[in-house]
PDB file of N, CA and C in Angstrom:
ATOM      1  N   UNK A   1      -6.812   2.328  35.386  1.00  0.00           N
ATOM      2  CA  UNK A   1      -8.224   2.636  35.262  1.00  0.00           C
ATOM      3  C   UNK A   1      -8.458   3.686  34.180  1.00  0.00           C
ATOM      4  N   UNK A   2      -7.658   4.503  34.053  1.00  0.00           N
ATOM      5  CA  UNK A   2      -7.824   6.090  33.131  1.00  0.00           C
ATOM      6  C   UNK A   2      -7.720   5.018  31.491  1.00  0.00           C
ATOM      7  N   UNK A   3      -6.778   4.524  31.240  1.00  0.00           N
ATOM      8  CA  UNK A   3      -6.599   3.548  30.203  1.00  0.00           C
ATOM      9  C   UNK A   3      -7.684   2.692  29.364  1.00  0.00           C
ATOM     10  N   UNK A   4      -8.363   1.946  30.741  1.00  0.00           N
ATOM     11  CA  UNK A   4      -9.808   1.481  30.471  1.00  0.00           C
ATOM     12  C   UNK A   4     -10.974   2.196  29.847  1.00  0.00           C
ATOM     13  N   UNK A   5     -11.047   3.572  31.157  1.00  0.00           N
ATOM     14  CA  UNK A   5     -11.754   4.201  30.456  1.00  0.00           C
ATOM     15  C   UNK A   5     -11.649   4.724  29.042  1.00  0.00           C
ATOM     16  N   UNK A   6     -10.247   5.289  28.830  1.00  0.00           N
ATOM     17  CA  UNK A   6     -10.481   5.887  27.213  1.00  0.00           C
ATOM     18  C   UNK A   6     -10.463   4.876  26.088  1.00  0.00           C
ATOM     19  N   UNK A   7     -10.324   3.795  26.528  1.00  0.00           N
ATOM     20  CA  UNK A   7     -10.507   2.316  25.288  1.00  0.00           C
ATOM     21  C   UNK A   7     -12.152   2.204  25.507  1.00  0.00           C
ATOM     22  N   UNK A   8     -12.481   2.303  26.398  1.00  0.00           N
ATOM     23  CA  UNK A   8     -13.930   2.101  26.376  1.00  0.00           C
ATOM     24  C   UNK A   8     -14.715   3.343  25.330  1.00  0.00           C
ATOM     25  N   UNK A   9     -14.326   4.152  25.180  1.00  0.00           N
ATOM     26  CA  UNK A   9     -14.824   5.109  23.918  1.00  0.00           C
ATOM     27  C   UNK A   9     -14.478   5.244  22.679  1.00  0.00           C
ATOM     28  N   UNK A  10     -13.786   3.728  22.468  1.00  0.00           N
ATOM     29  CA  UNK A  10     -13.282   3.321  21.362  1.00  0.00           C
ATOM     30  C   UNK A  10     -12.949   4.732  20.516  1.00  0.00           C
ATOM     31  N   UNK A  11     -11.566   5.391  21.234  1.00  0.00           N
ATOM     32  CA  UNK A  11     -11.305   6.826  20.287  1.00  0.00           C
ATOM     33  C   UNK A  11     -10.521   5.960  19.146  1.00  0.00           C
ATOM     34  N   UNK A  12     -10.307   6.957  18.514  1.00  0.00           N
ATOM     35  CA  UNK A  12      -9.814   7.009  17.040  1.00  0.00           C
ATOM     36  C   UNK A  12      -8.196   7.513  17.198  1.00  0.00           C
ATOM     37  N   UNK A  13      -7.955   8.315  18.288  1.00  0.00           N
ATOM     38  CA  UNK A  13      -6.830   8.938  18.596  1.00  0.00           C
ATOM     39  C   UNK A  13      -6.499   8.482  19.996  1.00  0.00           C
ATOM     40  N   UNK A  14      -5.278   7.592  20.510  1.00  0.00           N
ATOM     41  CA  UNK A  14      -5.486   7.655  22.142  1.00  0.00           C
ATOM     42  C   UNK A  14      -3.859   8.205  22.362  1.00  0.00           C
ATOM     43  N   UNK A  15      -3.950   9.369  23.196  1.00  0.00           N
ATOM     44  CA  UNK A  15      -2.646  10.088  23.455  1.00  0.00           C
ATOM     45  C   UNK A  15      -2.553   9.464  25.105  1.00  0.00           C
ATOM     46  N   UNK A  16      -1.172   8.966  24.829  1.00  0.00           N
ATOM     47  CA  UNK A  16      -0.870   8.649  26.513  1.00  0.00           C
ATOM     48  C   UNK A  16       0.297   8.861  27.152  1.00  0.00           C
ATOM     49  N   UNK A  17       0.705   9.645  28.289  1.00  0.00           N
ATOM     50  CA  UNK A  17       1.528  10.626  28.233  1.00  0.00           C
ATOM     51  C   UNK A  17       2.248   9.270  29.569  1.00  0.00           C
ATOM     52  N   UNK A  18       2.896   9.058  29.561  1.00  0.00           N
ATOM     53  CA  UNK A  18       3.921   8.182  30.480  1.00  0.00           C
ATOM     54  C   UNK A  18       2.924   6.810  30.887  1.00  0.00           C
ATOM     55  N   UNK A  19       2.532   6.461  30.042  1.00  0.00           N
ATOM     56  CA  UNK A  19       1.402   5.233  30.466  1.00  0.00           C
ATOM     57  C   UNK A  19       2.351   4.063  31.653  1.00  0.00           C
ATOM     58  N   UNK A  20       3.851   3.503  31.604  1.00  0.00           N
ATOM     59  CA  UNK A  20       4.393   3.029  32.255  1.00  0.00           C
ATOM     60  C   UNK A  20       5.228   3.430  33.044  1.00  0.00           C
ATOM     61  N   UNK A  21       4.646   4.697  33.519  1.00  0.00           N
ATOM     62  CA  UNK A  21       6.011   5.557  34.839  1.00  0.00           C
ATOM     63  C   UNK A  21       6.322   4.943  35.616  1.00  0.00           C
ATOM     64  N   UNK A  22       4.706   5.076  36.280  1.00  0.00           N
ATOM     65  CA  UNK A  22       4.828   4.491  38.091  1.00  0.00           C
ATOM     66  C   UNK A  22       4.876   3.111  38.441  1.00  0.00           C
ATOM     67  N   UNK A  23       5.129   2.262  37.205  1.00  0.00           N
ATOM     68  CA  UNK A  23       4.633   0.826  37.253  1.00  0.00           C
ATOM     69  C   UNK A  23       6.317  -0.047  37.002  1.00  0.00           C
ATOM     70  N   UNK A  24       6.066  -1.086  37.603  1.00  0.00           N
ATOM     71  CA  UNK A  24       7.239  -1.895  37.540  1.00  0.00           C
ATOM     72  C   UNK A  24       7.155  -2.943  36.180  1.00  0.00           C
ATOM     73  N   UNK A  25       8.420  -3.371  35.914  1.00  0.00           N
ATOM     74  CA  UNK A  25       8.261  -3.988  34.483  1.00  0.00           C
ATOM     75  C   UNK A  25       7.111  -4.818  34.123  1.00  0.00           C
ATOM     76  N   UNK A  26       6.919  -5.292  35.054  1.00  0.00           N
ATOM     77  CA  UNK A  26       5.994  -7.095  34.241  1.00  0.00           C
ATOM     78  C   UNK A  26       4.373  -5.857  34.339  1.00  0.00           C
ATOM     79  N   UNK A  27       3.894  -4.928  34.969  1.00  0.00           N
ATOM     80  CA  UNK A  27       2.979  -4.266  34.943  1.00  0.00           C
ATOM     81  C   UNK A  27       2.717  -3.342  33.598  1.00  0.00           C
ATOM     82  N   UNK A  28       4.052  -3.060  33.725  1.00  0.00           N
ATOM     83  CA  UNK A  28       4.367  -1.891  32.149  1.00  0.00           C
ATOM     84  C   UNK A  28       4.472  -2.512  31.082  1.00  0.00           C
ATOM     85  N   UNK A  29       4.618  -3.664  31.046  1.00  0.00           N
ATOM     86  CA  UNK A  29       3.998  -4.830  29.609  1.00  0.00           C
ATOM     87  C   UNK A  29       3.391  -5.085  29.280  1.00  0.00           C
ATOM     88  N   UNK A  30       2.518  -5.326  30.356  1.00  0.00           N
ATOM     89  CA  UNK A  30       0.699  -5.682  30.373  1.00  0.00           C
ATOM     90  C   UNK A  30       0.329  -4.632  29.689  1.00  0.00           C
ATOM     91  N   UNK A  31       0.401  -3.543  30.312  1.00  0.00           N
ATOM     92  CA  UNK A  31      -0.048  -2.052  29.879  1.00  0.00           C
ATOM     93  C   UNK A  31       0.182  -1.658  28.365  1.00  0.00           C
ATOM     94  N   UNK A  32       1.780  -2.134  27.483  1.00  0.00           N
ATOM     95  CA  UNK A  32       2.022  -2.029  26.007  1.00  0.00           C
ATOM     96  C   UNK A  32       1.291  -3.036  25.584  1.00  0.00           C
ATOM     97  N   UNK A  33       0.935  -3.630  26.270  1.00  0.00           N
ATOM     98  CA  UNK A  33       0.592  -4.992  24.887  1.00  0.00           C
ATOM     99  C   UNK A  33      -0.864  -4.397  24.963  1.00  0.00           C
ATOM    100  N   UNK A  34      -1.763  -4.234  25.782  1.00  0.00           N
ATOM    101  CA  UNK A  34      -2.810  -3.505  26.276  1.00  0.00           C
ATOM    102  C   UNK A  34      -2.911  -2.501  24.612  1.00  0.00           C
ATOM    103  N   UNK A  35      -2.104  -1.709  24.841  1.00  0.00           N
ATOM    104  CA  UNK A  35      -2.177  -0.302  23.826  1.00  0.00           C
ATOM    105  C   UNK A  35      -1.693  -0.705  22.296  1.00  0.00           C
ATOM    106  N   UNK A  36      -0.822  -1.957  22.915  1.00  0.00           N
ATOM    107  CA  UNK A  36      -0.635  -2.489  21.189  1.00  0.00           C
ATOM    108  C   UNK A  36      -1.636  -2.802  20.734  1.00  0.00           C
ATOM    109  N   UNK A  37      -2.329  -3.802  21.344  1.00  0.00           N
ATOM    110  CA  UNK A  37      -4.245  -4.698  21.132  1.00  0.00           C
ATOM    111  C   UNK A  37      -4.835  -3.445  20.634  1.00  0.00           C
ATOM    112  N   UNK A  38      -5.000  -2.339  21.058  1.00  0.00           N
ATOM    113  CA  UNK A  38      -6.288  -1.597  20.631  1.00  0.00           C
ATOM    114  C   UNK A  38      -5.320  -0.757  19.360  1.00  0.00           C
ATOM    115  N   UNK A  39      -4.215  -0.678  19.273  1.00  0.00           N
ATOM    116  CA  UNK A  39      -3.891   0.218  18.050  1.00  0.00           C
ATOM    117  C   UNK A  39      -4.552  -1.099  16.897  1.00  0.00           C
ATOM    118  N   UNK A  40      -3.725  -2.676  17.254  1.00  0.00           N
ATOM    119  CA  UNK A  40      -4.249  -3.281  16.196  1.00  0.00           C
ATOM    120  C   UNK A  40      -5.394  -2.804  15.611  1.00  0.00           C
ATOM    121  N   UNK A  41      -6.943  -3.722  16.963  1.00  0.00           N
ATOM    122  CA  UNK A  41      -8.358  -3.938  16.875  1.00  0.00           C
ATOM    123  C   UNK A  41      -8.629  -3.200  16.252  1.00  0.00           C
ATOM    124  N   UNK A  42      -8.465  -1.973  17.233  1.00  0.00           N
ATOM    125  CA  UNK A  42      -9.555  -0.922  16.841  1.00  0.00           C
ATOM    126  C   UNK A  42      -9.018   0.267  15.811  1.00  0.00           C
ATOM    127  N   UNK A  43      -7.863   0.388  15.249  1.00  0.00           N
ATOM    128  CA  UNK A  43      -7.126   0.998  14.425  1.00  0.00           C
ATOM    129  C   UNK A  43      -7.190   2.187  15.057  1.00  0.00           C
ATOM    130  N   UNK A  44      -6.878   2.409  16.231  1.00  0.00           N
ATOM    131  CA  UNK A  44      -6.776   3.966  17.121  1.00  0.00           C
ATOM    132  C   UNK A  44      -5.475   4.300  17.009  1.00  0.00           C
ATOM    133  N   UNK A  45      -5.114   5.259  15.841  1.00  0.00           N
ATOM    134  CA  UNK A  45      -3.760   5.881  16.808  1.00  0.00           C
ATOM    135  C   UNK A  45      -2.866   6.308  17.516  1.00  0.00           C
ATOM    136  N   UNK A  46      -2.386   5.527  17.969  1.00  0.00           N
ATOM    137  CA  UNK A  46      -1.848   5.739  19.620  1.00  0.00           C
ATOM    138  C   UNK A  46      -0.253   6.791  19.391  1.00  0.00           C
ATOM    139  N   UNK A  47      -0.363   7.686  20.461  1.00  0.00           N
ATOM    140  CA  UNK A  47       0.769   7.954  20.817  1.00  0.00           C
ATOM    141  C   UNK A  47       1.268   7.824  22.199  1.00  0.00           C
ATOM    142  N   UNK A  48       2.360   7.190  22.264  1.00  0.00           N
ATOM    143  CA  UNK A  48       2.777   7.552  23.733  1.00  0.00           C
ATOM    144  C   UNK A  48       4.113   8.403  23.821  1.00  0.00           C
ATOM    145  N   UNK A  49       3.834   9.183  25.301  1.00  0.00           N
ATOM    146  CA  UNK A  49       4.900   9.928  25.626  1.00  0.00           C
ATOM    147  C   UNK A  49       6.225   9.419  27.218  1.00  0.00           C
ATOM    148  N   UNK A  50       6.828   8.950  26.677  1.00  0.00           N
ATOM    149  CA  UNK A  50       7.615   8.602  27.376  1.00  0.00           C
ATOM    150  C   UNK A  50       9.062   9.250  27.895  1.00  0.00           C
ATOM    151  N   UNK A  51       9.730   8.778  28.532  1.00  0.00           N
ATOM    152  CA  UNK A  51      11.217   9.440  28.798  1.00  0.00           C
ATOM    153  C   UNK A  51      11.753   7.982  28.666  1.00  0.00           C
ATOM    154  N   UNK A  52      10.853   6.856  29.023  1.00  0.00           N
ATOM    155  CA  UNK A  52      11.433   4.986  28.517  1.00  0.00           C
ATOM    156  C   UNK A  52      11.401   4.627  27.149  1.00  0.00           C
ATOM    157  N   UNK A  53      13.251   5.428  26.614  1.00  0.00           N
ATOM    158  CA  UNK A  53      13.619   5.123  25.333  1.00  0.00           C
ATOM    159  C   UNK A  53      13.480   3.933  24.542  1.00  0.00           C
ATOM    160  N   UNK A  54      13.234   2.604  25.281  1.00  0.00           N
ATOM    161  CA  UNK A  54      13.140   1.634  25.205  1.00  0.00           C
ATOM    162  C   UNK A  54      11.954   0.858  24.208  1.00  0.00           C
ATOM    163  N   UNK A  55      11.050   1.859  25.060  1.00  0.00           N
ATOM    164  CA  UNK A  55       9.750   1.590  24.387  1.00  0.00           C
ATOM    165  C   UNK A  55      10.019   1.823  22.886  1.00  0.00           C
ATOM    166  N   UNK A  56      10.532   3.096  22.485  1.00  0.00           N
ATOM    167  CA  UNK A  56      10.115   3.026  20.802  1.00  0.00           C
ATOM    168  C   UNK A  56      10.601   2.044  19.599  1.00  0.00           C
ATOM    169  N   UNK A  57      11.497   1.056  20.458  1.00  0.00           N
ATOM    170  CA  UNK A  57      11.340  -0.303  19.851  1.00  0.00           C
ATOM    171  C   UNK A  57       9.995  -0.923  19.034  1.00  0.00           C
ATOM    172  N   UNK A  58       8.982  -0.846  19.669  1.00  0.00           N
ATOM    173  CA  UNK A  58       7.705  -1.232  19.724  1.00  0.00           C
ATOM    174  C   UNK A  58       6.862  -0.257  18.409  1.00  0.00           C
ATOM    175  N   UNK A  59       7.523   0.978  18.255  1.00  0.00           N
ATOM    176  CA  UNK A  59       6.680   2.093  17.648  1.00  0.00           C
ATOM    177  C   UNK A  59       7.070   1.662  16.086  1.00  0.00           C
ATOM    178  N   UNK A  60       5.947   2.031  15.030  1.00  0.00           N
ATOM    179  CA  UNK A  60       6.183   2.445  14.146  1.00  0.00           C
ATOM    180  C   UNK A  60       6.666   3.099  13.590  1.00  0.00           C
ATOM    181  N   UNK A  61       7.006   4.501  14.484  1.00  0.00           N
ATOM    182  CA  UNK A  61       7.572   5.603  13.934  1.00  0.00           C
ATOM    183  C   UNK A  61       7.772   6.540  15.351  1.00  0.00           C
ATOM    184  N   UNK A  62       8.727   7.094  15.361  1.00  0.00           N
ATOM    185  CA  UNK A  62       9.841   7.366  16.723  1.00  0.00           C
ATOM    186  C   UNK A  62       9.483   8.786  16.595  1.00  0.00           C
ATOM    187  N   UNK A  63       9.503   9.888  17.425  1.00  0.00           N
ATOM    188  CA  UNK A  63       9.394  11.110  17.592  1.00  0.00           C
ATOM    189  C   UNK A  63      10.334  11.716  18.359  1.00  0.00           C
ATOM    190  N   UNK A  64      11.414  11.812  18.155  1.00  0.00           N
ATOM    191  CA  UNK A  64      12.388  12.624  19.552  1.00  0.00           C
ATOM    192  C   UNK A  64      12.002  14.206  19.748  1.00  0.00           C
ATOM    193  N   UNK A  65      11.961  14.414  20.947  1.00  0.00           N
ATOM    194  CA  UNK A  65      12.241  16.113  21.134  1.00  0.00           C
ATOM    195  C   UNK A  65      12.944  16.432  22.366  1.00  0.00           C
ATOM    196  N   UNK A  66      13.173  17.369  22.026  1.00  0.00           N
ATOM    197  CA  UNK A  66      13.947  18.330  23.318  1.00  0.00           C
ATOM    198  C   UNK A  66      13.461  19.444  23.009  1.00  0.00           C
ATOM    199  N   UNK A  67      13.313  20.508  24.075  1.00  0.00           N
ATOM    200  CA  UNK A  67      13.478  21.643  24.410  1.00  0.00           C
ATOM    201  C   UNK A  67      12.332  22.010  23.271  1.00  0.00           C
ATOM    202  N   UNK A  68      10.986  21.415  23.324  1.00  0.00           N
ATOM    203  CA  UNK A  68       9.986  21.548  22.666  1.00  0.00           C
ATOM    204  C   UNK A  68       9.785  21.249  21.116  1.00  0.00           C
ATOM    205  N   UNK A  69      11.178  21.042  20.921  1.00  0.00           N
ATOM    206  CA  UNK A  69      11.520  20.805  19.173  1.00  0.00           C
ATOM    207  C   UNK A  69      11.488  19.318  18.700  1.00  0.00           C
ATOM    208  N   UNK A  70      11.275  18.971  17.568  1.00  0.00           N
ATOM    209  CA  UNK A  70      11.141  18.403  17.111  1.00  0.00           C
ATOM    210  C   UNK A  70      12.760  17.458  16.993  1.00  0.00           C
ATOM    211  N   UNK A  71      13.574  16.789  17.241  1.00  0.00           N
ATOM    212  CA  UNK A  71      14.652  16.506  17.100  1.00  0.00           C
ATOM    213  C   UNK A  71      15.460  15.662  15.862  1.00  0.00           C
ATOM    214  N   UNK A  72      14.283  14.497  15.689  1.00  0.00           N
ATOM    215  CA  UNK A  72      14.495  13.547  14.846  1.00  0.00           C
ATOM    216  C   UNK A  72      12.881  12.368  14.747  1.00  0.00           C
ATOM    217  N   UNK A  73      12.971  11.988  13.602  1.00  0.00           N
ATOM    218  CA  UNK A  73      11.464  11.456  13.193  1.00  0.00           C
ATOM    219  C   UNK A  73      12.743  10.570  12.336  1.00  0.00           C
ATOM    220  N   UNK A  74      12.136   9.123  12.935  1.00  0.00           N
ATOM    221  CA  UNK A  74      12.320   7.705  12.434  1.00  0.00           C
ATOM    222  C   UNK A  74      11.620   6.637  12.202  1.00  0.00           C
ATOM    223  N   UNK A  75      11.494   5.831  11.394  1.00  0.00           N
ATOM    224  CA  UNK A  75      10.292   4.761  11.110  1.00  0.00           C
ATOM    225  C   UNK A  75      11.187   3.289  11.320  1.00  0.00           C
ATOM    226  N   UNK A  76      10.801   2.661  12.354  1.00  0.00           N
ATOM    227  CA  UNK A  76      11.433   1.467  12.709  1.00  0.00           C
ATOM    228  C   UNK A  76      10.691   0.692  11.554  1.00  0.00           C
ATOM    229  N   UNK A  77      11.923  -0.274  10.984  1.00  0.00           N
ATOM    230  CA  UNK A  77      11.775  -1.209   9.878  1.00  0.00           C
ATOM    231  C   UNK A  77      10.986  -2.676  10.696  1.00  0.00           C
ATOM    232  N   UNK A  78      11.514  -2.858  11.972  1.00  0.00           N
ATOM    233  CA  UNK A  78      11.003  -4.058  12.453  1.00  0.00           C
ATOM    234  C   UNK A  78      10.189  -3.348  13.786  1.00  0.00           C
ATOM    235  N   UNK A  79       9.439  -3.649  14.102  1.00  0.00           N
ATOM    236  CA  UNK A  79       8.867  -3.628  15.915  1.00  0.00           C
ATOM    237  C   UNK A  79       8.879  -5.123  16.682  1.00  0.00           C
ATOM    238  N   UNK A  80       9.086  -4.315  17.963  1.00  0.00           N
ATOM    239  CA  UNK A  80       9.321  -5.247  19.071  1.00  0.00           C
ATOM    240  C   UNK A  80       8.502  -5.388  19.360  1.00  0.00           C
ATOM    241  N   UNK A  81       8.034  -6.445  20.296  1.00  0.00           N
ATOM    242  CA  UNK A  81       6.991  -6.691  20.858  1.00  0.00           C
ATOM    243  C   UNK A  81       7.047  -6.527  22.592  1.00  0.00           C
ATOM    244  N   UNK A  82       6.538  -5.925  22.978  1.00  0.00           N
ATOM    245  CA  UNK A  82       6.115  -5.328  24.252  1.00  0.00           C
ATOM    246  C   UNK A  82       7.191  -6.575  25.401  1.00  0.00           C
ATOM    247  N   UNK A  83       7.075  -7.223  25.155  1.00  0.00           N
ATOM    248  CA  UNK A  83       8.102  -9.089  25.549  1.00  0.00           C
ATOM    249  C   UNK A  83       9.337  -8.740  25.899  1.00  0.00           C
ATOM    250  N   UNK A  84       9.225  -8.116  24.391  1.00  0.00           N
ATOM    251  CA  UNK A  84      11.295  -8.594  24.326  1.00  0.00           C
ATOM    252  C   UNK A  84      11.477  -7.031  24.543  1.00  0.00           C
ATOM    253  N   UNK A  85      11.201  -5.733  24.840  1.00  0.00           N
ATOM    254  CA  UNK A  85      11.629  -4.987  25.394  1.00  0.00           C
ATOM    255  C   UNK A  85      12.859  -4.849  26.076  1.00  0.00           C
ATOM    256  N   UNK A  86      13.721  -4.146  26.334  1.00  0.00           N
ATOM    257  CA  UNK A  86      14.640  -4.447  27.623  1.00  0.00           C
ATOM    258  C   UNK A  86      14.469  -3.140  28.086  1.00  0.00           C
ATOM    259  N   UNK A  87      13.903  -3.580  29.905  1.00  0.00           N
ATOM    260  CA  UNK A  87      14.057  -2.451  30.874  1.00  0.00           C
ATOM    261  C   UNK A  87      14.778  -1.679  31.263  1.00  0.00           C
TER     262      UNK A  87
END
């Protein structure tokens, strides 16, 4: 529901901090492809914050940190699609 709502204000920026925690796989797909659709559409920059390394398959560009730091910044040559993920 929180998701809905902030696509419904068509932001420009959508920060989403564990969007697939509490959710089981086939739910947490729905949910990327969801956030993929509106980065396309609506050209909103999305970030998500995850601890599911998995996901940044999917990302344009990877952000690691630890211990508040910045760790490593990578730009995936190909992206995955929310599909072929592995859980």
């Amino acid at each position: 529901m929180a998701i809905a709502r902030a696509i419904a204000k068509r932001p420009r920026v959508l920060l989403c901090d564990e969007p697939t925690g509490a959710l089981d796989s086939t739910t947490g797909v729905i949910v990327l492809e969801v956030l993929e659709r509106v980065n396309r559409e609506l050209g909103a920059a999305t970030a998500i914050i995850t601890h599911n390394a998995a996901i940044a398959a999917m990302a344009d560009r990877v952000i690691q940190m630890a211990d508040g730091r910045i760790q490593s910044v990578r730009v995936n040559a190909e992206r995955v699609a929310p599909r072929e993920i592995q859980w």
